[in-house]
C-alpha atoms as a PDB file:
ATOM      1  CA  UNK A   1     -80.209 -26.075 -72.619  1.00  0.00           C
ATOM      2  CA  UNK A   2     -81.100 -29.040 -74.518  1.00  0.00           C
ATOM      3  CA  UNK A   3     -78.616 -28.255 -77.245  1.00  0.00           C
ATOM      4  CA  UNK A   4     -76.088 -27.346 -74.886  1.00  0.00           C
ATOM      5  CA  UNK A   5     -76.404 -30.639 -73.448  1.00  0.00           C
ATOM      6  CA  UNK A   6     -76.250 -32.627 -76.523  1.00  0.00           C
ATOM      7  CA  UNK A   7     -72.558 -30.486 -77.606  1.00  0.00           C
ATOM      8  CA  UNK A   8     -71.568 -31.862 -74.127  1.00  0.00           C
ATOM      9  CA  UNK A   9     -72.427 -34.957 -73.819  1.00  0.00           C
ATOM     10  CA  UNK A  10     -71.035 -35.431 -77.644  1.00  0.00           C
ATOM     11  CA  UNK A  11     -67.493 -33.561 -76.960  1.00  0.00           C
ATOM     12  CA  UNK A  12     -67.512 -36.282 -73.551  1.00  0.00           C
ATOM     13  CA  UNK A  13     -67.937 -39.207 -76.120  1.00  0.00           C
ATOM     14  CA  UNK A  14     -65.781 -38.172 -78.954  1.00  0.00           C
ATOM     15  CA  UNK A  15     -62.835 -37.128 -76.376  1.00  0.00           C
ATOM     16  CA  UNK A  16     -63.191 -39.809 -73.644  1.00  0.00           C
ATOM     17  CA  UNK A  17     -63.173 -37.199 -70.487  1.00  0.00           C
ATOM     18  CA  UNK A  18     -65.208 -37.460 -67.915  1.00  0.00           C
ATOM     19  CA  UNK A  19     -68.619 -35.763 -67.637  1.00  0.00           C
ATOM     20  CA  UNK A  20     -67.458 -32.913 -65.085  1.00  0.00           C
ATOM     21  CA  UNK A  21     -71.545 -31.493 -64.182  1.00  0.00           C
ATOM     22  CA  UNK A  22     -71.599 -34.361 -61.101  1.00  0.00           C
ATOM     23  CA  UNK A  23     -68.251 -32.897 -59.025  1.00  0.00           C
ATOM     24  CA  UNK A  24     -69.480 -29.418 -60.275  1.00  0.00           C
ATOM     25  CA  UNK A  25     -72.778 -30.051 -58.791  1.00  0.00           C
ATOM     26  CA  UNK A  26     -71.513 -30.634 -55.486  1.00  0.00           C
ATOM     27  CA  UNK A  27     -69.323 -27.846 -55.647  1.00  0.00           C
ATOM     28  CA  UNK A  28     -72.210 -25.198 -56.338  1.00  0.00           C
ATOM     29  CA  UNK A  29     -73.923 -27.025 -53.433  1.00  0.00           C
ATOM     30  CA  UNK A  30     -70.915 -26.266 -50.752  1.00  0.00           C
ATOM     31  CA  UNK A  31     -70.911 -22.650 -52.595  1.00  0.00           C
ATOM     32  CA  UNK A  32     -74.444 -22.377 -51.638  1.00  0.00           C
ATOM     33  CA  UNK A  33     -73.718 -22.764 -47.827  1.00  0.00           C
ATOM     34  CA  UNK A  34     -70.777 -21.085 -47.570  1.00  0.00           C
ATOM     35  CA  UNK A  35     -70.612 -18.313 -49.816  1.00  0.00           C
ATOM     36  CA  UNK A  36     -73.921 -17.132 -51.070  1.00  0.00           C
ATOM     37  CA  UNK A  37     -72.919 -14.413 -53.117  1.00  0.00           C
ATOM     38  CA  UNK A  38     -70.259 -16.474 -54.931  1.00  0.00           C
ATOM     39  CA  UNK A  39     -73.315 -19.412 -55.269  1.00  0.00           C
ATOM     40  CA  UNK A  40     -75.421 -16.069 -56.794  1.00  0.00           C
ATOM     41  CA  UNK A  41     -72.649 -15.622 -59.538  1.00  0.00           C
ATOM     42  CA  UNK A  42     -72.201 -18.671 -60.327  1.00  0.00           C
ATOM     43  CA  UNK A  43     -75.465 -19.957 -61.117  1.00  0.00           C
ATOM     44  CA  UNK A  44     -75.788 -16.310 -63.047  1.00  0.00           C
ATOM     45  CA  UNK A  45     -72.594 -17.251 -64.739  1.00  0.00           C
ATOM     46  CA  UNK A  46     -74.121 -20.890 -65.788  1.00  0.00           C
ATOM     47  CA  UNK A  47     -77.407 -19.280 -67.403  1.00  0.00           C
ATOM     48  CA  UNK A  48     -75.955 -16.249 -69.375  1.00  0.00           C
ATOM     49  CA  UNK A  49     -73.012 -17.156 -70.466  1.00  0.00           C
ATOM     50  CA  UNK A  50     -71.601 -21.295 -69.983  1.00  0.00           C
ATOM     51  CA  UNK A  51     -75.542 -22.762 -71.339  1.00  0.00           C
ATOM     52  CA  UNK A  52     -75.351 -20.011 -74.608  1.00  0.00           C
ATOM     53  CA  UNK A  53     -71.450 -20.568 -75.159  1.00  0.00           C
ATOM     54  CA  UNK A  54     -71.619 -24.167 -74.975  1.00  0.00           C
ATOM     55  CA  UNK A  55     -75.098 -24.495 -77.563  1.00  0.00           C
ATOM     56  CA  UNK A  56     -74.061 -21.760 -79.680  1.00  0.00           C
ATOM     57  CA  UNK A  57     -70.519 -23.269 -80.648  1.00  0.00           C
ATOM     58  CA  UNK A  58     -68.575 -20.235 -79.393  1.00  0.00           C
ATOM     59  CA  UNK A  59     -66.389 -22.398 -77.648  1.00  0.00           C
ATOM     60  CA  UNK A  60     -65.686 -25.780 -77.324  1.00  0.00           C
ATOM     61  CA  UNK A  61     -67.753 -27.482 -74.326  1.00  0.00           C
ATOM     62  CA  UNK A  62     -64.824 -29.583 -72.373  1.00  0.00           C
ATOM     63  CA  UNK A  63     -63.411 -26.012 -72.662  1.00  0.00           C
ATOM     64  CA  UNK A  64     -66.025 -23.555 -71.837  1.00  0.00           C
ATOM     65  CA  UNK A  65     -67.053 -26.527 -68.865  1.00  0.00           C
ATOM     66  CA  UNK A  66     -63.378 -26.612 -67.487  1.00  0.00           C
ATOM     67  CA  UNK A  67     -63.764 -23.024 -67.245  1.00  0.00           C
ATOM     68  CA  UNK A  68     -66.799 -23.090 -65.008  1.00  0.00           C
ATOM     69  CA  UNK A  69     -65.298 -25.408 -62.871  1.00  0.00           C
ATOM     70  CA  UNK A  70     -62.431 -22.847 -62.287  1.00  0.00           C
ATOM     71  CA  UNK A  71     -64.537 -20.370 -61.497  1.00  0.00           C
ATOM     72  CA  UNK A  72     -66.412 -22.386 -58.928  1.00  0.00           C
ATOM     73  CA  UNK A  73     -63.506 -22.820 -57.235  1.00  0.00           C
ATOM     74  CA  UNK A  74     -62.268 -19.827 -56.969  1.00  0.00           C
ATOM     75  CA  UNK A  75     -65.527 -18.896 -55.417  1.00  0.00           C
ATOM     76  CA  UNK A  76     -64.940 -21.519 -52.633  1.00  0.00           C
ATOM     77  CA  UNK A  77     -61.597 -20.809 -52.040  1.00  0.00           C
ATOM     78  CA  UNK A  78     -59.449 -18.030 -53.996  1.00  0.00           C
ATOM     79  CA  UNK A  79     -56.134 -18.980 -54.768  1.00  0.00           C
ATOM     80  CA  UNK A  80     -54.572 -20.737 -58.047  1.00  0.00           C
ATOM     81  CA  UNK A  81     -55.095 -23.155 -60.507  1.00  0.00           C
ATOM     82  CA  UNK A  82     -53.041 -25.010 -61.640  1.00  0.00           C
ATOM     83  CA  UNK A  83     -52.704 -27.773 -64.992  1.00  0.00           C
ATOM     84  CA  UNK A  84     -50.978 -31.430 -64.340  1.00  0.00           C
ATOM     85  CA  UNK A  85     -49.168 -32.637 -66.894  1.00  0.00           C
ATOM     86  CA  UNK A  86     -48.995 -36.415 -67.885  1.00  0.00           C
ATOM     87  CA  UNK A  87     -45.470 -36.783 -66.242  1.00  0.00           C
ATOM     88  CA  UNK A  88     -46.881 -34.962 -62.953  1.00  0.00           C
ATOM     89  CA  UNK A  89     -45.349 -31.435 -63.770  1.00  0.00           C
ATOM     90  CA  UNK A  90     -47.430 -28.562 -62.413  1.00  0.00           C
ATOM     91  CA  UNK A  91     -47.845 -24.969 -64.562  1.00  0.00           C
ATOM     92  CA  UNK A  92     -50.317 -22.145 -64.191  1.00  0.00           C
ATOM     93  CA  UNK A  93     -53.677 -22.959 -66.175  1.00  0.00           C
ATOM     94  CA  UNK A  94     -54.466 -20.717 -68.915  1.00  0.00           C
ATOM     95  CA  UNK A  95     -57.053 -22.165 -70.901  1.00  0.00           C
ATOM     96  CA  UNK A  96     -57.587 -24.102 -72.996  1.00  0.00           C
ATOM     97  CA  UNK A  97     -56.911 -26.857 -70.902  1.00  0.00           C
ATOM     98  CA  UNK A  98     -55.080 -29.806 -72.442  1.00  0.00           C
ATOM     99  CA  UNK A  99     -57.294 -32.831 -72.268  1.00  0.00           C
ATOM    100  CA  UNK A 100     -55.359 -34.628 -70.721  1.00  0.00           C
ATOM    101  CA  UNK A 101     -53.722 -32.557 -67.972  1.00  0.00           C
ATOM    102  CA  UNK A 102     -55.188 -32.983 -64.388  1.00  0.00           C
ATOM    103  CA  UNK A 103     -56.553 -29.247 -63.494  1.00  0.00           C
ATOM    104  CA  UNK A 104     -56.653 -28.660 -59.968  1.00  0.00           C
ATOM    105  CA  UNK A 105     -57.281 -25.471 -57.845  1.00  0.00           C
ATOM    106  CA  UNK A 106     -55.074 -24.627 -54.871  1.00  0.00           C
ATOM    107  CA  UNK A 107     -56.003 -22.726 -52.267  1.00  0.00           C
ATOM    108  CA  UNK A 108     -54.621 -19.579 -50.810  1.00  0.00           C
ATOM    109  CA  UNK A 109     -55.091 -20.796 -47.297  1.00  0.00           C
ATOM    110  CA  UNK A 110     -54.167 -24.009 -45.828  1.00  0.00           C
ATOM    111  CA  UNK A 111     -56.499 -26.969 -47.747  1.00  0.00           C
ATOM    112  CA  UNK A 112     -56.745 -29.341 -49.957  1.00  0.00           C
ATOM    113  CA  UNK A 113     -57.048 -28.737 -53.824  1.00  0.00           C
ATOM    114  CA  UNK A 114     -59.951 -28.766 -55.376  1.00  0.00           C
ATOM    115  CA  UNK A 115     -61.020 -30.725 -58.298  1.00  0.00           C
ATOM    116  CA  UNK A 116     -61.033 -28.624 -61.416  1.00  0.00           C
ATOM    117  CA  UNK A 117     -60.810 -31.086 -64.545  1.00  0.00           C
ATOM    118  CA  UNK A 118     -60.012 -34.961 -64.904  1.00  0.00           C
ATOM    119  CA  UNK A 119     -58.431 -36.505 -68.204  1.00  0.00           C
ATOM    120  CA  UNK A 120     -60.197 -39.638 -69.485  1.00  0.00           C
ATOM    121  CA  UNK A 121     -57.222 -41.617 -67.705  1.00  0.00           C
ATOM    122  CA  UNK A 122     -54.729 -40.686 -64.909  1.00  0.00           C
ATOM    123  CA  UNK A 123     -51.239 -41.381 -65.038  1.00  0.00           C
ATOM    124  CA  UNK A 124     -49.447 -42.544 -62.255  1.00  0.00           C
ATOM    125  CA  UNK A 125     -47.666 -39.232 -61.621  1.00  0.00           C
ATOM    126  CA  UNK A 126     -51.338 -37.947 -61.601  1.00  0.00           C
ATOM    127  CA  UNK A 127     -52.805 -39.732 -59.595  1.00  0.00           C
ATOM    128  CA  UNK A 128     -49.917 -39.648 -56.540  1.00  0.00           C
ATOM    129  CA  UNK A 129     -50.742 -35.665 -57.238  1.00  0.00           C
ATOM    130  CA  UNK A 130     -54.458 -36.164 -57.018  1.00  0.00           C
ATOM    131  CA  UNK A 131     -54.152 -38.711 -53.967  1.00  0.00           C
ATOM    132  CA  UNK A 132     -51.957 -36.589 -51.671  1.00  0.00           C
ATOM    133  CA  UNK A 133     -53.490 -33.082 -52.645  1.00  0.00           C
ATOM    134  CA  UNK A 134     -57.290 -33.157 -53.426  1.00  0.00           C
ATOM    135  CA  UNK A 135     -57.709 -36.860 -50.793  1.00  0.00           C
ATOM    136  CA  UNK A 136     -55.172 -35.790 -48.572  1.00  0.00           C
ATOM    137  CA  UNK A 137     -53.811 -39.073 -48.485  1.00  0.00           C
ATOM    138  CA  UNK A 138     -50.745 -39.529 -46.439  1.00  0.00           C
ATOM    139  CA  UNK A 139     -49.140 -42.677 -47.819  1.00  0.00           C
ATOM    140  CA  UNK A 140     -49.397 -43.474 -52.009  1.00  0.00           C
ATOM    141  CA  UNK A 141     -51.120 -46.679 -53.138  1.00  0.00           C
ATOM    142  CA  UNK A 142     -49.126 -49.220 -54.230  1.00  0.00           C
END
């Protein structure tokens, strides 16, 4: 893990994103509590396959990170995810994820988005997008 964690926390500096383990974290927490079997796979998922992808170079670790988080979310709530463009313009995520698109997950059922993947710096557009769907804030700061 320790190498796994150095390609990380080097692809963070060089790039400027934002570490994405902390919002992941809590994620696999509410996974624990409400879906156990989708908590099961995930952490599964994290040992055999994110930890050797990410320190053997198979994939680039923003990438292979963004990837987990999309799975983690579907495991909370299935539905779609979704990349946000700089100007606020929504398309399906396909991977790779552009670094600096906003990823968010949307739900199937009624709910707010979840958190997927954050560019170093949101734009306005954004950040109205993050405000209103993953906050559920009513009224846009000024």
């Amino acid at each position: 893990m320790d190498e796994a964690d150095r390609r990380l926390e080097e692809a963070l500096r060089a790039s400027g994103a934002r570490d994405p383990r902390e919002f992941y974290r809590e994620r696999l927490r509410e996974l624990k509590e409400s879906n156990p079997d989708g908590y099961r796979a995930a952490v599964t998922y994290y040992r055999e396959t994110l930890i050797p992808t990410v320190a053997g170079g198979s994939e680039p670790p923003l990438q292979a990170w963004t990837e987990y988080g999309r799975q983690l979310a579907e495991a909370a709530a299935p539905g779609r995810t979704v990349a946000i463009d700089a100007t606020g313009r929504a398309r399906a995520y396909t991977g790779p994820a552009d670094p600096d698109a906003l990823v968010l997950h949307l739900p199937r059922q009624p709910g707010r988005a979840l958190l997927v993947g954050l560019p170093a710096a949101l734009t306005s557009a954004q950040r109205a997008t993050f405000d209103v769907l993953v906050q559920g804030k009513q009224k846009l700061a000024e």
